[in-house]
PDB file of N, CA and C in Angstrom:
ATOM      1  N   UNK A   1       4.212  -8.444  -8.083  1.00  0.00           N
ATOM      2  CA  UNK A   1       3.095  -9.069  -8.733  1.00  0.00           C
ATOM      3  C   UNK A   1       3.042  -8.643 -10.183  1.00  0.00           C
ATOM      4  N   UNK A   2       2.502  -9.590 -11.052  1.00  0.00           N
ATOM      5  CA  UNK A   2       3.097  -9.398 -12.522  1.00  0.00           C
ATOM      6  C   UNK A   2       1.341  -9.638 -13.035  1.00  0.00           C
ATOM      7  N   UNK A   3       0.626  -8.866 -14.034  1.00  0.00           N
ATOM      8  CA  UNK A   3      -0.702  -8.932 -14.380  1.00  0.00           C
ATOM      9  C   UNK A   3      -0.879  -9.092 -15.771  1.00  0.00           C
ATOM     10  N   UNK A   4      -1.852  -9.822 -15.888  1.00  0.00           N
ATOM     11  CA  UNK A   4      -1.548 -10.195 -17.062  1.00  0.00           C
ATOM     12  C   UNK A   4      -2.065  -9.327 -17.989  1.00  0.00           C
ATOM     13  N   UNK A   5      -1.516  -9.148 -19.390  1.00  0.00           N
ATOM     14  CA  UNK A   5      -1.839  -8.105 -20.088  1.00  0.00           C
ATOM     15  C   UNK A   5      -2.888  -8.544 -21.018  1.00  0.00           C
ATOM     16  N   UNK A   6      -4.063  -7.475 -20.784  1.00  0.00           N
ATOM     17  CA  UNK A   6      -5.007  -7.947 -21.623  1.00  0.00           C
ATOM     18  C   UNK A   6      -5.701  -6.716 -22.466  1.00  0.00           C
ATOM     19  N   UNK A   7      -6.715  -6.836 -23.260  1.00  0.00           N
ATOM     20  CA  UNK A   7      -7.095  -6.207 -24.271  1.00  0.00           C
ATOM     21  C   UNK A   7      -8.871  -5.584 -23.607  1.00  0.00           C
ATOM     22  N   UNK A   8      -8.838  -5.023 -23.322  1.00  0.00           N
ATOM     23  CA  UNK A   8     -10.494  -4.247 -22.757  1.00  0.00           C
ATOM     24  C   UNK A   8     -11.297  -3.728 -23.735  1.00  0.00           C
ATOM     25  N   UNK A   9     -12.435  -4.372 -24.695  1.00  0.00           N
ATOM     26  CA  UNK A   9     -12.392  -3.673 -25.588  1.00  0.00           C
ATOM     27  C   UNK A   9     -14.462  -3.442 -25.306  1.00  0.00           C
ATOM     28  N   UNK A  10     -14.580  -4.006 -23.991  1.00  0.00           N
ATOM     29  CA  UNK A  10     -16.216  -3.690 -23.713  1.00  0.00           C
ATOM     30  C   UNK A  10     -16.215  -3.492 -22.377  1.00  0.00           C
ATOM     31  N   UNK A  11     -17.082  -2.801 -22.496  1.00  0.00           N
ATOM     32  CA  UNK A  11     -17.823  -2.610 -20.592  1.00  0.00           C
ATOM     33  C   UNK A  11     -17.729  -3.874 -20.104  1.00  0.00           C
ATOM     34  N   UNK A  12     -18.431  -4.899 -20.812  1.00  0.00           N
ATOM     35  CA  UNK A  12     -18.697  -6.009 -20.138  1.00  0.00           C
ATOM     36  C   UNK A  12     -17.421  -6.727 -19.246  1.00  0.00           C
ATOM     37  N   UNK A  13     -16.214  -6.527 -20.346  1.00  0.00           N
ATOM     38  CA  UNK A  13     -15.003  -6.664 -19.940  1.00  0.00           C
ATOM     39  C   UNK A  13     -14.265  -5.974 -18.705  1.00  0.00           C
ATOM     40  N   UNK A  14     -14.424  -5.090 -18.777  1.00  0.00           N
ATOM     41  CA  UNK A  14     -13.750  -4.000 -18.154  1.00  0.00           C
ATOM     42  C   UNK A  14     -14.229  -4.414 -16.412  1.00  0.00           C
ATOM     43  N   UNK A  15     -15.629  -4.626 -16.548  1.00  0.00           N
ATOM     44  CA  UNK A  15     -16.398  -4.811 -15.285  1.00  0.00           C
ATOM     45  C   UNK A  15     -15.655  -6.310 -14.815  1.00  0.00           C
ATOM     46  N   UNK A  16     -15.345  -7.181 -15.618  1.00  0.00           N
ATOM     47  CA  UNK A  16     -14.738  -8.756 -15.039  1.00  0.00           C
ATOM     48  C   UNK A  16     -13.542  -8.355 -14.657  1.00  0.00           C
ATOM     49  N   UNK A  17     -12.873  -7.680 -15.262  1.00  0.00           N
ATOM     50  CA  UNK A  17     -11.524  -7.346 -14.666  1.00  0.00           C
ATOM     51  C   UNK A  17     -11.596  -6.559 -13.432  1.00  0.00           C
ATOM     52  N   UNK A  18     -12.408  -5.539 -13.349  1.00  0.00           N
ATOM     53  CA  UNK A  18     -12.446  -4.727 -11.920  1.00  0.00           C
ATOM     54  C   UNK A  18     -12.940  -5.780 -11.064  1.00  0.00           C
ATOM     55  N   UNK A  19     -13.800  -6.388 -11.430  1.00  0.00           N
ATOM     56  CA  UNK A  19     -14.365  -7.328 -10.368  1.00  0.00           C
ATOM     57  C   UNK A  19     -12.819  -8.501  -9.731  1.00  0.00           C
ATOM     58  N   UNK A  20     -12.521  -9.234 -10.935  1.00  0.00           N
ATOM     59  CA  UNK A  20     -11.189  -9.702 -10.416  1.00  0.00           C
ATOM     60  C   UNK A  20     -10.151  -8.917  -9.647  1.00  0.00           C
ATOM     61  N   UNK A  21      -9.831  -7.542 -10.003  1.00  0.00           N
ATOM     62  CA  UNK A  21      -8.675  -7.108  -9.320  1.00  0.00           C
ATOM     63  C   UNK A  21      -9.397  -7.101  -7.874  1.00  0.00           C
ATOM     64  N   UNK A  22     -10.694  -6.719  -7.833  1.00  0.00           N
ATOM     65  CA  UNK A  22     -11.369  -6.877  -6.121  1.00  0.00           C
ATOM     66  C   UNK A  22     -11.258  -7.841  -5.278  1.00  0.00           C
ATOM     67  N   UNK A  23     -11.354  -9.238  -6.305  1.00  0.00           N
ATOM     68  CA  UNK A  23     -10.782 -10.644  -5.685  1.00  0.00           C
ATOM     69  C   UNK A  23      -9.946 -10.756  -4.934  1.00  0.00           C
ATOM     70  N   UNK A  24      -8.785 -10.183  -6.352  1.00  0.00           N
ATOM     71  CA  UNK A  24      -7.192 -10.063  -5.643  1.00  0.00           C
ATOM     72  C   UNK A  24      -6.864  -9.590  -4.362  1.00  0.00           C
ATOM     73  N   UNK A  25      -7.317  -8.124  -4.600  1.00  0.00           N
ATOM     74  CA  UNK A  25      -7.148  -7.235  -3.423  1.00  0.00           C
ATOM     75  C   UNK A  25      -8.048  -8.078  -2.310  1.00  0.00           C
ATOM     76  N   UNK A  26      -8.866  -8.275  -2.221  1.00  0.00           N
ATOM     77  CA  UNK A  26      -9.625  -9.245  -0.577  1.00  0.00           C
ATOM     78  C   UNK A  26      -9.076 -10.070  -0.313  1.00  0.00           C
ATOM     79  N   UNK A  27      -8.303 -10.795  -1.335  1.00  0.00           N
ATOM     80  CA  UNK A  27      -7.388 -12.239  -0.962  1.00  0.00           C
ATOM     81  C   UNK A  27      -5.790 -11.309  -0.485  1.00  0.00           C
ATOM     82  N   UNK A  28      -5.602 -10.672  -0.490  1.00  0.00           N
ATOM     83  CA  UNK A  28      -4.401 -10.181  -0.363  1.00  0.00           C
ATOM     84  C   UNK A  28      -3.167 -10.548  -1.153  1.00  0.00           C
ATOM     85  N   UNK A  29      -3.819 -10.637  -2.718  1.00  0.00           N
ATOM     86  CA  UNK A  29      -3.003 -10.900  -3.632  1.00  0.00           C
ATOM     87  C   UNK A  29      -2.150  -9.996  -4.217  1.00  0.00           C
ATOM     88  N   UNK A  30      -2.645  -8.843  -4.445  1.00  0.00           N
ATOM     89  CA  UNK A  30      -2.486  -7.535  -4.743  1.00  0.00           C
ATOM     90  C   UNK A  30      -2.532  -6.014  -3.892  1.00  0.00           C
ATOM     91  N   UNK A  31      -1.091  -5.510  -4.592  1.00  0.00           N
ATOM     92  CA  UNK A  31      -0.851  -4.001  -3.252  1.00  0.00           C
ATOM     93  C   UNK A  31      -2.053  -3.111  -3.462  1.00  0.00           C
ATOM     94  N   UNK A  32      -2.559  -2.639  -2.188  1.00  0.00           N
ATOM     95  CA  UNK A  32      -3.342  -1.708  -2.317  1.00  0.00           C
ATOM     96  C   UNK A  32      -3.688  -0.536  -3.509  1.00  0.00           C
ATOM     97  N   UNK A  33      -2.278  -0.122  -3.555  1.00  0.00           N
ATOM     98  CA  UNK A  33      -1.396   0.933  -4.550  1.00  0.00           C
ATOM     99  C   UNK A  33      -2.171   0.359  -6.126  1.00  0.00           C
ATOM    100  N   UNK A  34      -1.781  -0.867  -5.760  1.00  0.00           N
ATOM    101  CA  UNK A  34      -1.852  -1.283  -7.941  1.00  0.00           C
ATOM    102  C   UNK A  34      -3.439  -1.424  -8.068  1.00  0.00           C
ATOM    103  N   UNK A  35      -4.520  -1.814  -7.202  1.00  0.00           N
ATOM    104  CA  UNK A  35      -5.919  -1.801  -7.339  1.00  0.00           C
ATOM    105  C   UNK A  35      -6.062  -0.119  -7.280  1.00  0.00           C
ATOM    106  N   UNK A  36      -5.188   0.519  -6.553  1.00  0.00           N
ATOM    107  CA  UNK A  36      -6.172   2.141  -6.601  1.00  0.00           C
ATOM    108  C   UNK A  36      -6.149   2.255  -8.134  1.00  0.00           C
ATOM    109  N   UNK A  37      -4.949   2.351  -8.684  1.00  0.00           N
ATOM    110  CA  UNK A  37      -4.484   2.648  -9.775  1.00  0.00           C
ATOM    111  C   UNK A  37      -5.280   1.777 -10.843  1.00  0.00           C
ATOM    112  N   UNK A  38      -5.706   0.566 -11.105  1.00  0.00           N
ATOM    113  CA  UNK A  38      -6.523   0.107 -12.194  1.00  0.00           C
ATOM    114  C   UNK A  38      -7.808   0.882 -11.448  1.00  0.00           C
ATOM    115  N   UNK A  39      -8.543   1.191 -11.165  1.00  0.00           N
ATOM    116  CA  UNK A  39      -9.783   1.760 -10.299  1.00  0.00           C
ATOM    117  C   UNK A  39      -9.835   2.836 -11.211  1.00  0.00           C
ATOM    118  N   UNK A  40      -8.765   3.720 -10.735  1.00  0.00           N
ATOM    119  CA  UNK A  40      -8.784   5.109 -11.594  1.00  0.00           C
ATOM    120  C   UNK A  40      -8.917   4.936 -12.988  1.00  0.00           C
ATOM    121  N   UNK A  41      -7.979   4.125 -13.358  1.00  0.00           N
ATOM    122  CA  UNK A  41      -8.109   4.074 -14.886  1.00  0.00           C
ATOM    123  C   UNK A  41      -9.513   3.319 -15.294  1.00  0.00           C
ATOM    124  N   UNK A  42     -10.013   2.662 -14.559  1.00  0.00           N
ATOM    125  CA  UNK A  42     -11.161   2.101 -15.321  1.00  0.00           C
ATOM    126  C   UNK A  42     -12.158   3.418 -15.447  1.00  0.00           C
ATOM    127  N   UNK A  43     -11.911   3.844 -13.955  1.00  0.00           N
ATOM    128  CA  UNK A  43     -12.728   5.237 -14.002  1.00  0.00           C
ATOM    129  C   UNK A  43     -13.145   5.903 -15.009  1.00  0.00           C
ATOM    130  N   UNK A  44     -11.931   6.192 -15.877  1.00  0.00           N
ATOM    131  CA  UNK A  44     -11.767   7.267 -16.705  1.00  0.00           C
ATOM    132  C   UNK A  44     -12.180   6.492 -18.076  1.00  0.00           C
ATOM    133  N   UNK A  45     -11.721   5.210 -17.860  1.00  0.00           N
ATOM    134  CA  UNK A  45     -12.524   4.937 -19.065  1.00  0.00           C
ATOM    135  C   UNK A  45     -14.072   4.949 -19.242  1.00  0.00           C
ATOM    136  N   UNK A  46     -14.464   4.738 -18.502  1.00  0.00           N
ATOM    137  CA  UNK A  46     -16.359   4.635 -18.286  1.00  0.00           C
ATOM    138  C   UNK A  46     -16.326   6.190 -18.437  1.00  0.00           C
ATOM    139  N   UNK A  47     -15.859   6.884 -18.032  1.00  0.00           N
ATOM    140  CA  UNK A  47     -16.293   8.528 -18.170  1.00  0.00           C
ATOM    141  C   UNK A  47     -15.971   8.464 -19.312  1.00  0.00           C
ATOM    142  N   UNK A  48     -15.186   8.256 -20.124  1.00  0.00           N
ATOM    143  CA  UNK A  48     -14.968   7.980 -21.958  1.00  0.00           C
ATOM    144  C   UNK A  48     -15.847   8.295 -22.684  1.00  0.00           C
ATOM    145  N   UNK A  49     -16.413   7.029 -22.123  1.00  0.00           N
ATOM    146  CA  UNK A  49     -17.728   5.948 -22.507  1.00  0.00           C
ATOM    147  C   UNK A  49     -19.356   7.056 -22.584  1.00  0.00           C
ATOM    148  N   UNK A  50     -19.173   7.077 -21.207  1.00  0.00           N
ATOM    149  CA  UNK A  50     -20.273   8.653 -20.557  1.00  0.00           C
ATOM    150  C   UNK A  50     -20.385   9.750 -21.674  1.00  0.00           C
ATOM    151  N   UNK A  51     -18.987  10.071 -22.008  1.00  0.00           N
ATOM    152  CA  UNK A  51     -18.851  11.604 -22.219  1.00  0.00           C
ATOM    153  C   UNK A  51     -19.345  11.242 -24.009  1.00  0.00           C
ATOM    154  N   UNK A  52     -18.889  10.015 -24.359  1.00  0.00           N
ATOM    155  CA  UNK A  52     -19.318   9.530 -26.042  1.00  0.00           C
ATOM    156  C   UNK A  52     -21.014   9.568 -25.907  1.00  0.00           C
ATOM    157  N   UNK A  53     -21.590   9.161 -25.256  1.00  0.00           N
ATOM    158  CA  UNK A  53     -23.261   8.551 -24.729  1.00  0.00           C
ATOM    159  C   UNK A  53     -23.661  10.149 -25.193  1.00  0.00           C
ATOM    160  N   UNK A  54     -23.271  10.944 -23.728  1.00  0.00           N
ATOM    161  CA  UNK A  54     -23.718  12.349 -24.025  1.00  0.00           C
ATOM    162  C   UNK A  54     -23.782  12.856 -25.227  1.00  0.00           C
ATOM    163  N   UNK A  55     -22.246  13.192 -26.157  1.00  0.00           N
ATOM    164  CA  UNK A  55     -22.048  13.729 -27.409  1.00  0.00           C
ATOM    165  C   UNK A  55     -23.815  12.917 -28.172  1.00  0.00           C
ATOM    166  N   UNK A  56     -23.299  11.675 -28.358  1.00  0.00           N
ATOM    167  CA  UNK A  56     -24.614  11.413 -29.178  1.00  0.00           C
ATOM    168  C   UNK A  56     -26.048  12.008 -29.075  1.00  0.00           C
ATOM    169  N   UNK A  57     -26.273  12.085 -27.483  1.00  0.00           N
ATOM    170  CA  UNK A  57     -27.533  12.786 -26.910  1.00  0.00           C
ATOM    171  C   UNK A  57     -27.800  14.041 -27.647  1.00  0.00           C
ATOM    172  N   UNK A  58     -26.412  14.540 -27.712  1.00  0.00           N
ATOM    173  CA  UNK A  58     -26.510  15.816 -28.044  1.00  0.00           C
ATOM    174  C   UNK A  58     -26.385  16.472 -29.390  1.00  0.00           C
ATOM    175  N   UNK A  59     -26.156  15.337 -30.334  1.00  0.00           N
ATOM    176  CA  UNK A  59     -26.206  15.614 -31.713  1.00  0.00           C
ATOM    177  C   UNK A  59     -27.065  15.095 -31.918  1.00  0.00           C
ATOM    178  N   UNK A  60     -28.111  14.369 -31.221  1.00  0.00           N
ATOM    179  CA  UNK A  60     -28.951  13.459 -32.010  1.00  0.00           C
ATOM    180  C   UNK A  60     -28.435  11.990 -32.971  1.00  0.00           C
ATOM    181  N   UNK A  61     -27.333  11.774 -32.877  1.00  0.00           N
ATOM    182  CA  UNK A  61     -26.867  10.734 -33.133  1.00  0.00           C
ATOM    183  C   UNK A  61     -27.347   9.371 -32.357  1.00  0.00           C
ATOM    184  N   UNK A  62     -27.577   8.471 -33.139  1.00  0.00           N
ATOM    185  CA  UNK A  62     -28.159   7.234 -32.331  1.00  0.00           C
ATOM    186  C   UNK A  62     -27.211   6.096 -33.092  1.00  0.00           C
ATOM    187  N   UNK A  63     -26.433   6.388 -33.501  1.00  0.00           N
ATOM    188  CA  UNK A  63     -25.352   5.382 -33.567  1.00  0.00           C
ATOM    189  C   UNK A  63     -25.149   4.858 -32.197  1.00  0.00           C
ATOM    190  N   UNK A  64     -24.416   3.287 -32.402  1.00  0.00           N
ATOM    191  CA  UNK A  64     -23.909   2.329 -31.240  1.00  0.00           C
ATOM    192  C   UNK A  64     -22.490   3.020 -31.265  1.00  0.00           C
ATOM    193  N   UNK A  65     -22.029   2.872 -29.426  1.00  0.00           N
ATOM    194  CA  UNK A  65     -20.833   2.912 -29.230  1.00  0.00           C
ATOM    195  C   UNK A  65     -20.536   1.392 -28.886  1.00  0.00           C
ATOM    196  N   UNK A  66     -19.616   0.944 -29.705  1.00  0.00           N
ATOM    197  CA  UNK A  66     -18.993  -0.701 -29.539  1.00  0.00           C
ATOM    198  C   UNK A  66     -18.416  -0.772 -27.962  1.00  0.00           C
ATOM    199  N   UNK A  67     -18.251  -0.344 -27.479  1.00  0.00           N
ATOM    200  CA  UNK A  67     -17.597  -0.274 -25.843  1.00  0.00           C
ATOM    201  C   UNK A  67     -19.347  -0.966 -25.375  1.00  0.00           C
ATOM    202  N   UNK A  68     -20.111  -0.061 -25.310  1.00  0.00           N
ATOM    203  CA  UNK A  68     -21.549  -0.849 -24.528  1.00  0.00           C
ATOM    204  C   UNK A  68     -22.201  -1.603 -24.759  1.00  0.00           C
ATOM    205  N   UNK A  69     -21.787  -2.411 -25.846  1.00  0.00           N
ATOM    206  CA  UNK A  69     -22.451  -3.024 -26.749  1.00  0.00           C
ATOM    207  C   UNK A  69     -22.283  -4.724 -26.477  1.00  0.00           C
TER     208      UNK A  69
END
């Protein structure tokens, strides 16, 4: 199975794609293996995301992060 390569550059995004690879995987489009693996990585990106949120909390920074935006 060949995926197409794309550019993630918002949550909003990130969430259509996990949601699609879920498609896949229920239709039995996609190996178990390749959904764990985008899963994780989305994972880690939202913890990214998290760990940027916090920093701001914690400097008092109220700048936008473009990812949640």
């Amino acid at each position: 199975m060949t995926m197409e390569k794309t550019t993630i550059t918002k949550n909003k995004d990130l969430l259509a794609d996990l949601l699609d690879v879920y498609e896949q995987l229920r239709s039995g489009n996609m190996a178990q293996g390749m959904a764990k693996q985008l899963a994780n990585v989305a994972g880690k990106a939202i913890s990214s995301g998290k760990a940027q949120l916090e920093y701001n909390k914690w400097v008092k920074n109220e700048g936008k992060i473009d990812f949640f935006e």
